[in-house]
Structures are given as C-alpha cells and as structure tokens.
N, C-alpha and C. Protein backbone atom coordinates (compact mmCIF):
# COMPACT_ATOMS: atom_id res chain seq x y z
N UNK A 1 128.38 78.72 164.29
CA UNK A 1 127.65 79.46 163.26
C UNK A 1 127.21 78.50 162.17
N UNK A 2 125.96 78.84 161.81
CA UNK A 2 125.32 77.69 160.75
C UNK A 2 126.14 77.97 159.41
N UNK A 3 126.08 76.93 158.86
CA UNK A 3 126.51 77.42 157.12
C UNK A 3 125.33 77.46 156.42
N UNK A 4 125.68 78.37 155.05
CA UNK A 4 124.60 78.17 153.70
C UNK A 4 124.39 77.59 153.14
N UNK A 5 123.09 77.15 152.62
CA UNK A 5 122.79 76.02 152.00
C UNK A 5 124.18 75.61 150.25
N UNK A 6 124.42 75.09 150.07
CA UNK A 6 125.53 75.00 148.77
C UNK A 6 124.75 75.21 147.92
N UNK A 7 123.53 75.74 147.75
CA UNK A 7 122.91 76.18 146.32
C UNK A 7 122.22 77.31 146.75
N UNK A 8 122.99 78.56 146.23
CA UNK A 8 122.39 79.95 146.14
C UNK A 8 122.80 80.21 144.45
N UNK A 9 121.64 81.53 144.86
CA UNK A 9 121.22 82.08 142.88
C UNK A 9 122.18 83.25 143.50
N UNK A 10 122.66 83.49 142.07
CA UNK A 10 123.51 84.70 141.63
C UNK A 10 122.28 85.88 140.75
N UNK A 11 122.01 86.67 141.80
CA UNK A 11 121.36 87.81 140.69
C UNK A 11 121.93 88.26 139.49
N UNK A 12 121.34 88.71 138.40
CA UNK A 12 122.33 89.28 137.27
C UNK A 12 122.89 90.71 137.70
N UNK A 13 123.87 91.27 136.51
CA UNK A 13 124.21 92.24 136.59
C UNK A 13 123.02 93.26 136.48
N UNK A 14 123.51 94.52 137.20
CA UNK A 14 124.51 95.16 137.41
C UNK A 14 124.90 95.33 139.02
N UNK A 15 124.35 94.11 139.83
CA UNK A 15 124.41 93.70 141.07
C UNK A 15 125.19 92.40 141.39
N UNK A 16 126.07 92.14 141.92
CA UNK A 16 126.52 90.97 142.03
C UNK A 16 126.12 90.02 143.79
N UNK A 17 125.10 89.85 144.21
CA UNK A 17 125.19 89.22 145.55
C UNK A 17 124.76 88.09 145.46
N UNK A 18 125.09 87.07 146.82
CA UNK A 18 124.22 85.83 146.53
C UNK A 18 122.89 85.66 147.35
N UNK A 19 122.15 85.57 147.16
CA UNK A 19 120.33 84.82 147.54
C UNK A 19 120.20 83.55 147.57
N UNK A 20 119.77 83.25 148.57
CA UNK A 20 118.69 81.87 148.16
C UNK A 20 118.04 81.93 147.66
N UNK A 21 117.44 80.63 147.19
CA UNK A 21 116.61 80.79 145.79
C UNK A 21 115.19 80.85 145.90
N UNK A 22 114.74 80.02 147.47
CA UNK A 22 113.95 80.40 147.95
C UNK A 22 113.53 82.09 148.42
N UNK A 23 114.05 82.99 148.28
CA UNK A 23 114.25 84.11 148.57
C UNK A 23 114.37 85.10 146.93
N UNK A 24 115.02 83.93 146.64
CA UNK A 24 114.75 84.81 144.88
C UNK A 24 113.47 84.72 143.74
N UNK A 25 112.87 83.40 144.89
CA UNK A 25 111.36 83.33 144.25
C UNK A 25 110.70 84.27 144.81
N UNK A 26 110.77 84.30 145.74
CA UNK A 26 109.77 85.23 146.48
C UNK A 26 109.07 86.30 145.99
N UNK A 27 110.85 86.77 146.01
CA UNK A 27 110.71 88.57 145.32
C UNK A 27 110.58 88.57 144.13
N UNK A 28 110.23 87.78 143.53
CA UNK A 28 110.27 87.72 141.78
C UNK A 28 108.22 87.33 141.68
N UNK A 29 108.08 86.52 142.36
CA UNK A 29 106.54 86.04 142.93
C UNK A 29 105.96 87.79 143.18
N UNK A 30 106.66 88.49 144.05
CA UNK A 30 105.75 89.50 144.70
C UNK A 30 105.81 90.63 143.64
N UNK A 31 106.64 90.47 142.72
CA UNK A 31 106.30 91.55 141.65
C UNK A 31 105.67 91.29 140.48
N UNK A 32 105.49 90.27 140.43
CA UNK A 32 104.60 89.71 139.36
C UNK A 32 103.40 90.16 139.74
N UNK A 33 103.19 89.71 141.24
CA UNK A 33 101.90 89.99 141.66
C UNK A 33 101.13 91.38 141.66
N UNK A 34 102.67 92.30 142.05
CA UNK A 34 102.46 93.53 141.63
C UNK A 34 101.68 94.16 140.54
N UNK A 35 103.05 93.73 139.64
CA UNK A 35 102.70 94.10 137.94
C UNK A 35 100.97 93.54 137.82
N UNK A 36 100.31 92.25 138.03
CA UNK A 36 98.88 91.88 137.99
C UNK A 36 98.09 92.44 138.47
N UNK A 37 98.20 93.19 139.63
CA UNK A 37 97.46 94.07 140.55
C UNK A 37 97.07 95.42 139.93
N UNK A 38 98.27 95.52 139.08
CA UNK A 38 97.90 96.94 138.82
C UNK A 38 97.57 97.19 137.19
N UNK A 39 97.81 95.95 136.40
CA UNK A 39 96.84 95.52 135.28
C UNK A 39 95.31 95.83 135.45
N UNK A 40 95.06 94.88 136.84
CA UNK A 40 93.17 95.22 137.24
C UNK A 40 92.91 96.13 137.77
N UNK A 41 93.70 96.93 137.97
CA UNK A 41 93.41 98.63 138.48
C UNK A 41 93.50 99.04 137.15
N UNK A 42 94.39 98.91 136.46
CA UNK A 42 94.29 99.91 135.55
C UNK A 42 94.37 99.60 133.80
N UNK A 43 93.37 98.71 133.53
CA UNK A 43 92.77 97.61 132.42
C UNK A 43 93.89 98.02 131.42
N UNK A 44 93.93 100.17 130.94
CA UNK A 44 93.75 100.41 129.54
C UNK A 44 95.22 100.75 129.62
N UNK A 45 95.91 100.69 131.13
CA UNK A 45 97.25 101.22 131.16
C UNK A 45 98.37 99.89 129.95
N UNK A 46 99.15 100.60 129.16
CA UNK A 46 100.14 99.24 128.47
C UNK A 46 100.96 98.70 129.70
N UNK A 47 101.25 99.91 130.94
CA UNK A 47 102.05 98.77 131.75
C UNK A 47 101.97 99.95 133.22
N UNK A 48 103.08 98.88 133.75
CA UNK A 48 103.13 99.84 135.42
C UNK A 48 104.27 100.46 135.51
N UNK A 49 104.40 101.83 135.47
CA UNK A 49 105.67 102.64 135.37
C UNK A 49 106.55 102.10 136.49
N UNK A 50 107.94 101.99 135.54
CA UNK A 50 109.17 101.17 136.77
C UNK A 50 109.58 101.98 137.96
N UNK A 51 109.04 103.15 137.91
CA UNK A 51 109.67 103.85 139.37
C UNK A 51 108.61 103.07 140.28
N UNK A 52 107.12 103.13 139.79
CA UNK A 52 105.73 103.18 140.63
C UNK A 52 106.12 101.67 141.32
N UNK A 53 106.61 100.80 140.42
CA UNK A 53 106.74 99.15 141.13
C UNK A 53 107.75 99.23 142.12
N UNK A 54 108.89 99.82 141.75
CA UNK A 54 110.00 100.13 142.68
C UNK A 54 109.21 100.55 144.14
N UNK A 55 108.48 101.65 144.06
CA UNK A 55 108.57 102.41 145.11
C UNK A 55 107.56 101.25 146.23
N UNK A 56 106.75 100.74 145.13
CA UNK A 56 105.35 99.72 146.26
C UNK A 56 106.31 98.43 146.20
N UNK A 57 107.64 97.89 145.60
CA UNK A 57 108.24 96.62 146.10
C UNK A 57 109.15 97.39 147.56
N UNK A 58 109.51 98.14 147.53
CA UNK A 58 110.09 98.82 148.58
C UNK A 58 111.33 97.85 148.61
N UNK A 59 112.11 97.44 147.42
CA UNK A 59 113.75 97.14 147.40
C UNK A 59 114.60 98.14 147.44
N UNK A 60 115.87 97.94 147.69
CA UNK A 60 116.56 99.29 147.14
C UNK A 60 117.13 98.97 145.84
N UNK A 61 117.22 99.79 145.31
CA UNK A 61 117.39 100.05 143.85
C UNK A 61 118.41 99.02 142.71
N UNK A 62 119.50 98.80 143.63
CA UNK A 62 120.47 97.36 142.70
C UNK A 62 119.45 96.42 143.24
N UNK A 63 118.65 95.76 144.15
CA UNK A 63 118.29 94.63 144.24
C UNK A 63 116.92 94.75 143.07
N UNK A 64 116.09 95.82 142.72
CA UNK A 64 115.27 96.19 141.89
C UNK A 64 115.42 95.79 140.71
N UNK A 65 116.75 96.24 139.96
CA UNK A 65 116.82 96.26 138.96
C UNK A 65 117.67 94.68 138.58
N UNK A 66 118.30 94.07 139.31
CA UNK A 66 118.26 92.53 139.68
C UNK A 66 117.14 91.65 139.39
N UNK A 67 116.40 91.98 140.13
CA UNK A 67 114.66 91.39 140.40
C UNK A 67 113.96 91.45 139.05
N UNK A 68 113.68 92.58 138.18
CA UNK A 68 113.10 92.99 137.34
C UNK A 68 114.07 92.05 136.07
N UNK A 69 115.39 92.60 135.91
CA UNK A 69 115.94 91.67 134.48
C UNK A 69 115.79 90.46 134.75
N UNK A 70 116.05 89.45 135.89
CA UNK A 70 115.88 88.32 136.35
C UNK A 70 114.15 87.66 135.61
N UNK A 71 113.69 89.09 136.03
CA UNK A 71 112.15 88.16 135.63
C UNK A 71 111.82 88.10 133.90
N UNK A 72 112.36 89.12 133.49
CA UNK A 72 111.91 89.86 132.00
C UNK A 72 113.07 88.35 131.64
N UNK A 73 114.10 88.03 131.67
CA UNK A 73 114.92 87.18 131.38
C UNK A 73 113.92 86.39 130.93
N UNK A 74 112.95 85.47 132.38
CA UNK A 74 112.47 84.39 132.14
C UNK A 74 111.22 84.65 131.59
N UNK A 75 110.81 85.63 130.85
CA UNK A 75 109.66 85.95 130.28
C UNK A 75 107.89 86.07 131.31
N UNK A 76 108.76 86.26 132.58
CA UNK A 76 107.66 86.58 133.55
C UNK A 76 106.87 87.87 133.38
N UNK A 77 107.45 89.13 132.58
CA UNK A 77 107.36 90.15 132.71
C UNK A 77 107.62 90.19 131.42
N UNK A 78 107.74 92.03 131.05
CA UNK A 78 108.14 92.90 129.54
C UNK A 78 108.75 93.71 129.85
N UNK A 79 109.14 94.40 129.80
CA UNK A 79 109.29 95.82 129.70
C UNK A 79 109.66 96.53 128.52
N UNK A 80 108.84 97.53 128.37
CA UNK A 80 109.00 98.40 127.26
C UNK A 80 109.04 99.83 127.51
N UNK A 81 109.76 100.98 127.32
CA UNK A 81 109.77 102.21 127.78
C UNK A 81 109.60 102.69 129.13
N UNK A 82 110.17 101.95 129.85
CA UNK A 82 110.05 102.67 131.19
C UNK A 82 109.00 101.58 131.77
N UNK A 83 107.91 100.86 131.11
CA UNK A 83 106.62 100.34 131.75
C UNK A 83 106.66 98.59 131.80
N UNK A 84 106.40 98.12 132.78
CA UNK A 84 106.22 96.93 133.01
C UNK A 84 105.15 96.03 133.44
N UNK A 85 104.90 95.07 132.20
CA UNK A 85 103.46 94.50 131.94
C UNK A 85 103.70 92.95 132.00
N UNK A 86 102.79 92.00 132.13
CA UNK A 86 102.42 90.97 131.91
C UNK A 86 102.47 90.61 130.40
N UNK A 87 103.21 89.14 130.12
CA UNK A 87 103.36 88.97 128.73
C UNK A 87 102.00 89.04 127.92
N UNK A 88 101.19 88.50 128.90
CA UNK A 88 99.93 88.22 128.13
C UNK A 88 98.92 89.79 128.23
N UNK A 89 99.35 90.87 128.51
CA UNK A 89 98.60 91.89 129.03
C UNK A 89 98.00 92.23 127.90
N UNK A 90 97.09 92.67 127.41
CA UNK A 90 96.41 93.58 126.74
C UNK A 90 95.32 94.37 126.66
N UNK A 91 95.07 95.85 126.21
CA UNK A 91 94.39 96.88 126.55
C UNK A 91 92.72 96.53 125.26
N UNK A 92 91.56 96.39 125.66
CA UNK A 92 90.64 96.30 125.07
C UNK A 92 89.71 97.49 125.36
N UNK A 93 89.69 98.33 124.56
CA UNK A 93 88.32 99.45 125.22
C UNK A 93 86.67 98.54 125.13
N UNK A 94 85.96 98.60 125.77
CA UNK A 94 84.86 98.31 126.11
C UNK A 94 83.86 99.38 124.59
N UNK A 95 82.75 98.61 124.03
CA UNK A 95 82.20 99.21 123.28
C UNK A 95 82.16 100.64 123.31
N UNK A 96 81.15 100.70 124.56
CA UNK A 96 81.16 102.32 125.13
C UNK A 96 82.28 103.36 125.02
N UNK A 97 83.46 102.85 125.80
CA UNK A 97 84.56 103.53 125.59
C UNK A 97 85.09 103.60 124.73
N UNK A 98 84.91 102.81 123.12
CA UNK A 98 85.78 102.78 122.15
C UNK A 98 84.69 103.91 121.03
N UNK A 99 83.33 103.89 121.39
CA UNK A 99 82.70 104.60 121.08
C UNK A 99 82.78 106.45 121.72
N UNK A 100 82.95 106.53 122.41
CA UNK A 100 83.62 107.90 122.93
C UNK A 100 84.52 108.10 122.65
N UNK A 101 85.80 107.89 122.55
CA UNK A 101 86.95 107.84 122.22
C UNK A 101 87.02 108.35 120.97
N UNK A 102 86.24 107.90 119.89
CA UNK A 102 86.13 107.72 118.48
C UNK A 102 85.46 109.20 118.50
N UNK A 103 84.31 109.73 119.42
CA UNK A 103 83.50 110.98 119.15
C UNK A 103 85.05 111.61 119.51
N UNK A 104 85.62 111.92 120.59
CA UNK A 104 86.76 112.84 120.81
C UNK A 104 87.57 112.57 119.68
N UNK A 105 87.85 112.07 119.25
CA UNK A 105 88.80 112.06 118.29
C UNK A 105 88.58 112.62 116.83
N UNK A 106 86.97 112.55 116.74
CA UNK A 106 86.60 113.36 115.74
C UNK A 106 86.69 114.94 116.16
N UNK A 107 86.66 114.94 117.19
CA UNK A 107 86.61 116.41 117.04
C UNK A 107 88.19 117.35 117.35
N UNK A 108 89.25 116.08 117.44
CA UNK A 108 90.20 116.32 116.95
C UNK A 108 90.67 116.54 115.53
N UNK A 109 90.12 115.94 114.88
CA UNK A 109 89.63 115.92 113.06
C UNK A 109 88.89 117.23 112.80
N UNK A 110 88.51 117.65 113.57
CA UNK A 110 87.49 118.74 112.83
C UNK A 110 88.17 120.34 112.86
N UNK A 111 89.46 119.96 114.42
CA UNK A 111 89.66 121.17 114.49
C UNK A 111 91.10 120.57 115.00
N UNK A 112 92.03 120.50 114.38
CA UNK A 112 93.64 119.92 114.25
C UNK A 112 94.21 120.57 115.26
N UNK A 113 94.14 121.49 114.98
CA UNK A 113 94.72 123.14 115.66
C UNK A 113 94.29 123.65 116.67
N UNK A 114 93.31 123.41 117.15
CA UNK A 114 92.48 124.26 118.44
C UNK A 114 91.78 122.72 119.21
N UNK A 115 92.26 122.03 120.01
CA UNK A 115 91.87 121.11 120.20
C UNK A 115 91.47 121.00 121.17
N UNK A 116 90.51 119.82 122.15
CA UNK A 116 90.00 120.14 123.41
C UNK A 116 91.31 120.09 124.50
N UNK A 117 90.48 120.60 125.23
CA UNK A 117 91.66 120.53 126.55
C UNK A 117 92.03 119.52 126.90
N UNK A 118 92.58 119.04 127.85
CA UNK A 118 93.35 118.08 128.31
C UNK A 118 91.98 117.77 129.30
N UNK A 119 91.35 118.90 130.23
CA UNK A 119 90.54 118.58 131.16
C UNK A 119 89.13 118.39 130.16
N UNK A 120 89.04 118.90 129.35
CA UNK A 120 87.85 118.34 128.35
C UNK A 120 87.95 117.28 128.10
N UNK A 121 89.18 116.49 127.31
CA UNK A 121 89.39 115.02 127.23
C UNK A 121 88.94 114.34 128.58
N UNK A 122 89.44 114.26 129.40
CA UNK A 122 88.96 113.47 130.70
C UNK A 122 87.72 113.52 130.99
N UNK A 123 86.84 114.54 130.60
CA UNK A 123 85.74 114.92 131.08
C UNK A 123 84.65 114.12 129.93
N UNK A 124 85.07 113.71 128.95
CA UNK A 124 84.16 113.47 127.80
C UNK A 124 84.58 111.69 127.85
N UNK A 125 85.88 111.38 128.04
CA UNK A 125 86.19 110.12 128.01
C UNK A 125 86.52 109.36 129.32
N UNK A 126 86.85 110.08 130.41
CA UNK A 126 87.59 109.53 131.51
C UNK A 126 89.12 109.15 131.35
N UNK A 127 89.60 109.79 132.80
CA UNK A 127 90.90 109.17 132.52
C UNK A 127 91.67 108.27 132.33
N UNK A 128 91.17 107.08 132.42
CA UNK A 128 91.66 105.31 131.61
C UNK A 128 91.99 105.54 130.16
N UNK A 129 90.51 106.05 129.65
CA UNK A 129 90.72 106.25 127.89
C UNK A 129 91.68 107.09 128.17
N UNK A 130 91.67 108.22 128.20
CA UNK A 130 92.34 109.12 127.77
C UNK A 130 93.85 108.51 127.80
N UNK A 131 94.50 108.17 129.07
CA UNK A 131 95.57 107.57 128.83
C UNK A 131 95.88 106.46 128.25
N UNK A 132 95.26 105.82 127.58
CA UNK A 132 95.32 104.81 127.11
C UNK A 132 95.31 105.45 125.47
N UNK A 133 94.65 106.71 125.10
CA UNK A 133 95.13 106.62 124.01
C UNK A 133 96.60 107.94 124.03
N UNK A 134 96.89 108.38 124.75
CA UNK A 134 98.31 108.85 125.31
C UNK A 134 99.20 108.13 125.33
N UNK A 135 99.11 106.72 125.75
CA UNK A 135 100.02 105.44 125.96
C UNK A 135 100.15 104.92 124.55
N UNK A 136 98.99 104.67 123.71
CA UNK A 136 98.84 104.33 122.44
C UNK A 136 99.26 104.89 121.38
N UNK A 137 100.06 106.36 121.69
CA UNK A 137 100.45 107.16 120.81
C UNK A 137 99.49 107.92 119.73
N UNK A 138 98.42 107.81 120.22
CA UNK A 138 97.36 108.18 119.52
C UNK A 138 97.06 110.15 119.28
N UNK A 139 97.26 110.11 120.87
CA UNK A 139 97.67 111.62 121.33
C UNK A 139 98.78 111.73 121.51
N UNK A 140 99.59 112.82 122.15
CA UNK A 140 100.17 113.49 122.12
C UNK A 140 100.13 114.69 123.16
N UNK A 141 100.17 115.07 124.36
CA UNK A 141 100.58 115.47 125.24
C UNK A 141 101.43 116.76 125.46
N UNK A 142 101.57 117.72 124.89
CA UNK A 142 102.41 118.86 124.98
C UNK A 142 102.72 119.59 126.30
N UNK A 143 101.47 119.97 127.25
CA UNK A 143 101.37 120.98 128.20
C UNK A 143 100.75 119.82 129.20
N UNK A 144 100.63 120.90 130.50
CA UNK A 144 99.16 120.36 131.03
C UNK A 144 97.72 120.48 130.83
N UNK A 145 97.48 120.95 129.57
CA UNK A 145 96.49 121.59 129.42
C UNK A 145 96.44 121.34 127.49
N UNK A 146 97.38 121.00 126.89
CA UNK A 146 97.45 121.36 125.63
C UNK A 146 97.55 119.75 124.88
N UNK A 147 96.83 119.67 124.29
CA UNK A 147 97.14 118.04 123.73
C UNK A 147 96.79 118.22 122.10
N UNK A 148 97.53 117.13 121.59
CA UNK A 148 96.82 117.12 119.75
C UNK A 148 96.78 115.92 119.46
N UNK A 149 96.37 115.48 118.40
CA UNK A 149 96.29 114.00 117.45
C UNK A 149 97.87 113.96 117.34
N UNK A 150 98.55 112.22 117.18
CA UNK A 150 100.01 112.38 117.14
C UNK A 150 99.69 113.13 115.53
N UNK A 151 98.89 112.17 114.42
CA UNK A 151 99.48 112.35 113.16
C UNK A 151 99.79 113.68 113.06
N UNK A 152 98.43 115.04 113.44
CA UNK A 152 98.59 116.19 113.48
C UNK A 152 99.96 116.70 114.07
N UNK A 153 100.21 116.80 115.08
CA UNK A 153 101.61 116.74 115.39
C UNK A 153 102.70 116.95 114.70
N UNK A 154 102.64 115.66 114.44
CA UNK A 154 104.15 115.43 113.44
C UNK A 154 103.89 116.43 112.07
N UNK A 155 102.62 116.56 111.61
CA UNK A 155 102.32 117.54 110.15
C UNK A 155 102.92 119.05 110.75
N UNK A 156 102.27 119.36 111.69
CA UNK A 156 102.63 120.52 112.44
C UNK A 156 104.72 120.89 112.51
N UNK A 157 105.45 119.49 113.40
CA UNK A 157 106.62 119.80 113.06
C UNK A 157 107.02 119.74 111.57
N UNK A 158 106.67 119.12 111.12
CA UNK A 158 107.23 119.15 109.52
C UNK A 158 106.96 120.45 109.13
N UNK A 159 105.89 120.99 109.09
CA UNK A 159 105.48 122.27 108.60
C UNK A 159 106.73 123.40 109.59
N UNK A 160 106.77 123.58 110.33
CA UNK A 160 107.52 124.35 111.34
C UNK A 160 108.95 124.39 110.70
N UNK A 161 109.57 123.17 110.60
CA UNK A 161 110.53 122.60 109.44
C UNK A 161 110.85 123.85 108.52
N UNK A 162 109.77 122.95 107.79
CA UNK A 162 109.90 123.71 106.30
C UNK A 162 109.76 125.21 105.98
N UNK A 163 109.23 126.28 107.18
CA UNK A 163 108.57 127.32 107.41
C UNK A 163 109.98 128.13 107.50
N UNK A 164 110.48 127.13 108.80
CA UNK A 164 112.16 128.00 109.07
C UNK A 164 112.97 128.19 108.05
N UNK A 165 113.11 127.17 107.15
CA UNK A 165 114.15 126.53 106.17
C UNK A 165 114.01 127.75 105.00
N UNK A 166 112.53 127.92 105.24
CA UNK A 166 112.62 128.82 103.84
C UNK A 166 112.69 130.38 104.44
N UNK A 167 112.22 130.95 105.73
CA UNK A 167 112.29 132.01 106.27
C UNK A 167 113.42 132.09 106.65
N UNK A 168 114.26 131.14 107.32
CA UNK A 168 115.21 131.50 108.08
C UNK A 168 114.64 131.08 109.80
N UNK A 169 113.62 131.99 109.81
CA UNK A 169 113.23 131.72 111.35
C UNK A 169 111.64 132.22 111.40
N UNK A 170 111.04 132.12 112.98
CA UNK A 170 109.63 131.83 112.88
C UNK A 170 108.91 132.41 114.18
N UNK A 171 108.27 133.43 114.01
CA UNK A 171 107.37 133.74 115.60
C UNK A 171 106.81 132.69 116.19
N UNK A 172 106.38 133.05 117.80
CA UNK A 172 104.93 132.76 117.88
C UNK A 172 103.64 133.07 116.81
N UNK A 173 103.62 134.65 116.83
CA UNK A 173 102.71 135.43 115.62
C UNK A 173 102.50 134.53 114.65
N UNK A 174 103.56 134.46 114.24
CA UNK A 174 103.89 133.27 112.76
C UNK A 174 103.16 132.20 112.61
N UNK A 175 103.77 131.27 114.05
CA UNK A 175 103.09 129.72 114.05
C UNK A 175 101.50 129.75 114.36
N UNK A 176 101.31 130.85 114.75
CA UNK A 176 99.70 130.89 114.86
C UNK A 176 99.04 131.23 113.78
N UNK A 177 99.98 132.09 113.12
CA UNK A 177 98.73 132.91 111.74
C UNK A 177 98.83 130.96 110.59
N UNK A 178 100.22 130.52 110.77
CA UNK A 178 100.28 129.30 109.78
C UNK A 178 99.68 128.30 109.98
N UNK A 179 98.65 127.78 111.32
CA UNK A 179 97.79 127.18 111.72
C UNK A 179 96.70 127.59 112.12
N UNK A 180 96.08 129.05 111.78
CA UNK A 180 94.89 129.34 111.89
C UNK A 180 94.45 129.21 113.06
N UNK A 181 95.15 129.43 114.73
CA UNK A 181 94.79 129.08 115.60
C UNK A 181 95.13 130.35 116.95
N UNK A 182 95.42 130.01 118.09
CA UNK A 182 95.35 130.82 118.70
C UNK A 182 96.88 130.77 119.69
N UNK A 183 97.15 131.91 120.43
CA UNK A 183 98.51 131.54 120.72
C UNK A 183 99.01 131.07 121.63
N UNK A 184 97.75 130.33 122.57
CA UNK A 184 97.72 129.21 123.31
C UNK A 184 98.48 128.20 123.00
N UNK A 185 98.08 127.65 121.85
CA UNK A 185 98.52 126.56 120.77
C UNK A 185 99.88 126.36 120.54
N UNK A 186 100.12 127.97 119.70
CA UNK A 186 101.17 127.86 119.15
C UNK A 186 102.34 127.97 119.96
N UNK A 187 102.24 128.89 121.30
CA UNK A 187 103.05 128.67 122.45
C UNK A 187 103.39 127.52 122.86
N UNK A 188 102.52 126.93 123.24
CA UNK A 188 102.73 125.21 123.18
C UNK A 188 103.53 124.47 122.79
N UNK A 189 103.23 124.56 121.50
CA UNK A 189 104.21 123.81 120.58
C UNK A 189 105.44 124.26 120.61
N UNK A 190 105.72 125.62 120.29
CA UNK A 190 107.11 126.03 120.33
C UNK A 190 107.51 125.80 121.41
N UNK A 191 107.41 125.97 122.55
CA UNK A 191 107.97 125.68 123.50
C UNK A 191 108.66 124.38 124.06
N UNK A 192 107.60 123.50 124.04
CA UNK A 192 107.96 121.80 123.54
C UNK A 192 108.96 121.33 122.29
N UNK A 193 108.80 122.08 121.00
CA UNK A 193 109.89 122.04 120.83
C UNK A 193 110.96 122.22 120.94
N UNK A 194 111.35 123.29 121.55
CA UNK A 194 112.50 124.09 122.03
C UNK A 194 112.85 122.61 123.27
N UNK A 195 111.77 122.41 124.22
CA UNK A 195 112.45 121.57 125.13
C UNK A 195 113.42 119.96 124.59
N UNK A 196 112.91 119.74 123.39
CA UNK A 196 113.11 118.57 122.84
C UNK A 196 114.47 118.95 121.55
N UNK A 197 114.70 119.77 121.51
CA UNK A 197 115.82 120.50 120.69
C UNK A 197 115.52 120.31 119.24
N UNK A 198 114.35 120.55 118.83
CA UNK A 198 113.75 120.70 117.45
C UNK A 198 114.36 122.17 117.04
N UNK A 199 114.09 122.80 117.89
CA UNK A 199 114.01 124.51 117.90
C UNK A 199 115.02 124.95 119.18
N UNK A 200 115.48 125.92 118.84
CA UNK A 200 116.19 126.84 119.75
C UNK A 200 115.50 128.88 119.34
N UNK A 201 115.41 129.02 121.18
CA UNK A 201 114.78 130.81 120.71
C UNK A 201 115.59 131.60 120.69
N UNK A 202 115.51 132.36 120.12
CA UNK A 202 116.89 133.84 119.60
C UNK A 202 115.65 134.99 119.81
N UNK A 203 115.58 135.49 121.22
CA UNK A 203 114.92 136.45 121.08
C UNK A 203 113.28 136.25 121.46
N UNK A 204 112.56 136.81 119.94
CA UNK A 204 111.51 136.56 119.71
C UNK A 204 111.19 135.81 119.26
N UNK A 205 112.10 135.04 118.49
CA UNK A 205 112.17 133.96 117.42
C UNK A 205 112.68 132.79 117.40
N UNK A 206 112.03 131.80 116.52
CA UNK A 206 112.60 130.74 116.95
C UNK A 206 113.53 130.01 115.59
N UNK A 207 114.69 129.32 115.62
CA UNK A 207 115.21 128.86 114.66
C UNK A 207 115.32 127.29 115.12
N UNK A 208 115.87 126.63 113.69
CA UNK A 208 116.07 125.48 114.01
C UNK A 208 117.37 124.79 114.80
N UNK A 209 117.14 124.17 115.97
CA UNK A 209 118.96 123.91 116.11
C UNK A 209 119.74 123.21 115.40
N UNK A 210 120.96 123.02 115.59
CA UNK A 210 121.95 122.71 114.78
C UNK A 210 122.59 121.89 115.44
C-alpha cells in the first residue's frame, strides 16, 4: 500500500480531516470560480447566496463550510449575511438603470403608503435593479406582492410603536385609517410584524410583545 505524501492541509474547524493540498487548491480554485461566474450573471447582485454555491459546488456540507472559511480566511472571498462575493466585487447601475430606479423610487415618495407592486417594480425596472435595491436596503420586501421604501418602513414601525403605547392596542381598521391607505397594506405590515415579534395578535388586535 502506497503512503501519503508528509505534507497534507488540515481544513479548519468545524471539520477536522486531512487533504492534500493539491486537492485543497482545487476546491478552493472551483469556488472562487463559482462566486466569479455568478458576479457576471448577476452584475447588481452584492453576492451569491451560500446555500446556491453549496448546492452548484456539490460538497457535502462540513467539507463546504471548511472550503468557504478556508477561503474568506485568505481573503479570496467575503461573506456577509448569508452572501458570498469577490473582495473586489462591486454593484454599479448603468446610467439607464440608475435613471429608472430613481423614477420608481419617486413614486415611492409620492405615495409612502400605497406603493407599486412588487410585479410593477420588476416591470418598470427589471429584476437585477429591483434586487439590487432590495439587497441595498433601499427597499424593503414585506409580502410577495407588497414592498415599501426602507426609510418609510421604519417611520411606519415607529408610528405603530407609538400608536399601541398610547392606545394600548391597534386594528387592521386602525393601521389603515393612520396611513391613509388601504388594507392590503396595512395587512401586510401587521402581519410581518407579528412574524418578526414586533407585534403579537389578541384577537382582532394587535399589541406589542413583551
């Protein structure tokens, strides 16, 4: 039986096996390549969601997450929230697109509360922008169908806040008549909050949790 070469790499934790190193380039090479591949697919994305690389490196899961700190270690990679990018990656909208973007967004400005759809956004900007300003925190994402400006947003929970604090508690009826909107909207929101434990429902009503 042959022996191993006397110089193998130790993956990091939370895997302990040994590799050759020739073998630890490899797989560290083929996800880079990954992560680049899917930069030029997808310009405006900040990165490539870590399940999506997982599933197209086709490792199993300790050798994955081996592979990935190994690289972010040596500054081959980033990762930030779940997404994994190229150090040098960055998202530029194209005139055109930064010019559309800017019209949708005004007309998030015009109407805080009643905002376009989710399939209107795509339809006016395409789906690159759109997620790209989703990724950018720009939007905000509630439903499949329901989206707002973040800043609006956050005015919206604060207000919701302060609404309970002094009522006690808060309809649908309520959150719609206090945003002038419809109860599309305000369903929305409450609901999302409730999922995120801003709010808990009693009923008809919603209070703040504790």
């Amino acid at each position: 039986m042959g022996k191993l070469p006397k110089k193998v790499a130790m993956l990091p934790a939370p895997v302990s096996i040994l590799v050759l190193p020739n073998v630890v380039d490899s797989l560290r090479e083929q996800t880079v390549k990954q992560v680049k591949a899917f930069h030029k697919e997808n310009p405006l994305r900040t990165g490539m969601p870590r399940e999506e690389l997982n599933t197209r490196m086709g490792f199993t899961n300790k050798t994955f997450q081996s592979i990935v700190k190994r690289a972010v270690q040596e500054g081959l990679i980033s990762e930030t929230g779940g997404r994994i990018a190229l150090p040098d990656h960055e998202m530029v909208l194209s005139r055109g697109q930064k010019a559309d973007a800017e019209k949708l967004l005004q007309s998030f400005v015009n109407s805080p509360y009643s905002t376009p759809s989710v399939k209107e956004c795509i339809q006016r900007v395409g789906s690159n922008v759109f997620q790209y300003l989703l990724e950018g925190e720009i939007l905000i994402r509630l439903t499949q169908d329901v989206v707002f400006r973040t800043e609006d947003y956050n005015n919206m929970v604060n207000t919701i806040r302060e609404e309970i604090e002094r009522i006690g508690s808060i309809t649908i009826g309520q959150v719609r008549d206090v945003f002038q909107t419809s109860r599309k909207y305000a369903l929305a929101l409450m609901e999302h909050l409730d999922s995120i434990g801003v709010t808990v429902r009693d009923g008809d009503e919603r209070k703040l949790a504790r």
